[in-house]
Protein backbone atom coordinates (compact mmCIF):
# COMPACT_ATOMS: atom_id res chain seq x y z
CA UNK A 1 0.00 0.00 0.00
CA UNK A 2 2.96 2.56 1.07
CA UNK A 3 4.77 1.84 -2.15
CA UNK A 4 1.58 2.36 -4.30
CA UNK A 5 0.55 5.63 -2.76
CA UNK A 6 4.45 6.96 -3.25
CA UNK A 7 4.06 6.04 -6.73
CA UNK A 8 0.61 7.39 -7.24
CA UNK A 9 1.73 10.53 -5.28
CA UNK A 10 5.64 11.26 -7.50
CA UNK A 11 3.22 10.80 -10.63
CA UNK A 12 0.81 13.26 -9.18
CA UNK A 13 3.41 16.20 -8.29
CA UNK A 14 4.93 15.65 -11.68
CA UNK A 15 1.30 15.80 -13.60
CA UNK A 16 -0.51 18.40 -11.13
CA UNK A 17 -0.31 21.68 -12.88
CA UNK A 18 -1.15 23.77 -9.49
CA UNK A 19 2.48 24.23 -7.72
CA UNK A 20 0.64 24.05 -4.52
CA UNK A 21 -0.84 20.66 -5.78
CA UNK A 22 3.10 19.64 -6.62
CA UNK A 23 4.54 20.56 -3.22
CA UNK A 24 1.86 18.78 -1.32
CA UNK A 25 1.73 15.13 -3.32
CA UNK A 26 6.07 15.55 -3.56
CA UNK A 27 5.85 16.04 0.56
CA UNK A 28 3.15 12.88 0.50
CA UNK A 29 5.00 10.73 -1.69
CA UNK A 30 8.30 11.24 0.40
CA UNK A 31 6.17 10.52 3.65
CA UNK A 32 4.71 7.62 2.21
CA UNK A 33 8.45 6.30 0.78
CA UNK A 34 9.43 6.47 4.54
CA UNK A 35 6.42 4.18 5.47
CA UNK A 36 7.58 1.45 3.22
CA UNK A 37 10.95 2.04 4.29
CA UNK A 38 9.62 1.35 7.63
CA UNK A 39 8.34 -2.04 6.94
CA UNK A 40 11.24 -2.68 4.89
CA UNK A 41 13.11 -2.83 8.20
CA UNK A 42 10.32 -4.17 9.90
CA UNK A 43 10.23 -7.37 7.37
CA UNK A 44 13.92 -7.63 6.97
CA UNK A 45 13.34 -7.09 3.20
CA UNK A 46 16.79 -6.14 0.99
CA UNK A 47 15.32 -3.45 -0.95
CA UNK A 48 12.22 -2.37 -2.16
CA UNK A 49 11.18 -1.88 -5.36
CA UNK A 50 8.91 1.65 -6.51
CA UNK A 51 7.49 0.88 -10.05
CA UNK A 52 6.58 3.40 -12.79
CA UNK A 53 3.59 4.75 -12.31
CA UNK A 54 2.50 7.12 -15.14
CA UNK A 55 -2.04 6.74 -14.60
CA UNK A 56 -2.35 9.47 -12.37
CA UNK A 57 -4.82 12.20 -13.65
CA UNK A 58 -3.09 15.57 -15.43
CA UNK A 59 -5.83 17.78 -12.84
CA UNK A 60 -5.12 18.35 -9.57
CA UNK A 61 -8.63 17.75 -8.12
CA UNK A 62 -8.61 14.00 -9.63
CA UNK A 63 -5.35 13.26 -8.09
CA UNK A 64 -6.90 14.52 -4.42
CA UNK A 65 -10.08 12.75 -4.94
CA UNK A 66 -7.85 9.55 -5.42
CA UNK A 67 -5.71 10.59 -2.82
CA UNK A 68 -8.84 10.80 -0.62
CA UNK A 69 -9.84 7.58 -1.28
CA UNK A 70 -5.97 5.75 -0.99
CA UNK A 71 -5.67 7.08 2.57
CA UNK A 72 -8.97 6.21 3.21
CA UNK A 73 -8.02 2.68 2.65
CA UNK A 74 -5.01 3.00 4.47
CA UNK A 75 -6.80 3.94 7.61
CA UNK A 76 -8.94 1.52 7.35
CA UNK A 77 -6.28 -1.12 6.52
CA UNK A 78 -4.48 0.39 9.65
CA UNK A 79 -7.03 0.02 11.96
CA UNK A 80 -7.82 -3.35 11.22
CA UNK A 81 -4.30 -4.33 11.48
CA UNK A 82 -4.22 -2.41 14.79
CA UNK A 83 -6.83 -4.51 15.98
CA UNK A 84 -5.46 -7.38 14.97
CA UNK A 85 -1.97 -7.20 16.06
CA UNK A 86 -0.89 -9.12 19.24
CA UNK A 87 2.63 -7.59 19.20
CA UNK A 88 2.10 -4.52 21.34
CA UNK A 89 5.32 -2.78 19.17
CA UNK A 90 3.34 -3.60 15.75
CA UNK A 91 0.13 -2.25 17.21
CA UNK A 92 1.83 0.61 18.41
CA UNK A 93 3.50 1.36 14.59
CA UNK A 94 -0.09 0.53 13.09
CA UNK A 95 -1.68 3.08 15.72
CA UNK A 96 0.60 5.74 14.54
CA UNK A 97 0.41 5.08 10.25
CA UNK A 98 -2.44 5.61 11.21
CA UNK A 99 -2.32 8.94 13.14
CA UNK A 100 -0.18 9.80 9.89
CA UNK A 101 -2.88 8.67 7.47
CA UNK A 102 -5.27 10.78 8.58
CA UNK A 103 -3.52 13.76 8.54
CA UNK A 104 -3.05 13.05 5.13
CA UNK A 105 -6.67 12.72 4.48
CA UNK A 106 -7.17 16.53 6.35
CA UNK A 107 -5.11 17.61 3.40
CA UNK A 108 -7.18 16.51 0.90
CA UNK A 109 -10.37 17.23 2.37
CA UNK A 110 -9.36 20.86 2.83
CA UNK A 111 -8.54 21.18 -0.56
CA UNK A 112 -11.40 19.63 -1.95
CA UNK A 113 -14.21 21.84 0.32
């Protein structure tokens, strides 16, 4: 999910015309790099690879519905992995994506009212 929304977000600050649209997903898809880089360490994992991603929309108001929607997800995905958790250091990490997450979605739902 972390790598996805990074991807979804470098495409959007390179397609969003609006410079303040292009500072916010650049800031978003470096936050969301950090998450994966996270669970990188988390899962032992070597590397991690970040596809190309070109589908983004070329409007800014496309690219923060979606964005709306992917951290949407992510909160939910968070919580329920929260819940789940029986490590008290995972829940802890889950309890604060998601923290993260939603401040993300504030973002886009100030720019979209």
């Amino acid at each position: 999910m972390e790598i996805s929304n990074a991807v979804f977000y470098k495409c959007s600050s390179k397609k969003t015309p609006e410079i303040d649209g292009q500072k916010l997903f650049k800031i978003l898809a470096k936050v969301e790099s950090e998450h994966a880089s996270v669970w990188k360490k988390l899962l032992k994992l070597d590397k991690i690879e970040f596809p190309k991603y070109n589908s983004c929309a070329s409007d800014y108001k496309p690219n923060l519905e979606e964005s709306h929607q992917r951290e949407e997800r992510a909160i939910k995905f968070y919580g329920e992995a929260a819940a789940d958790a029986t490590n008290p250091r995972i829940k802890e990490i889950f309890k604060a994506f998601i923290e993260v997450e939603t401040d993300h979605l504030k973002l886009s739902e100030k720019r979209l009212n």
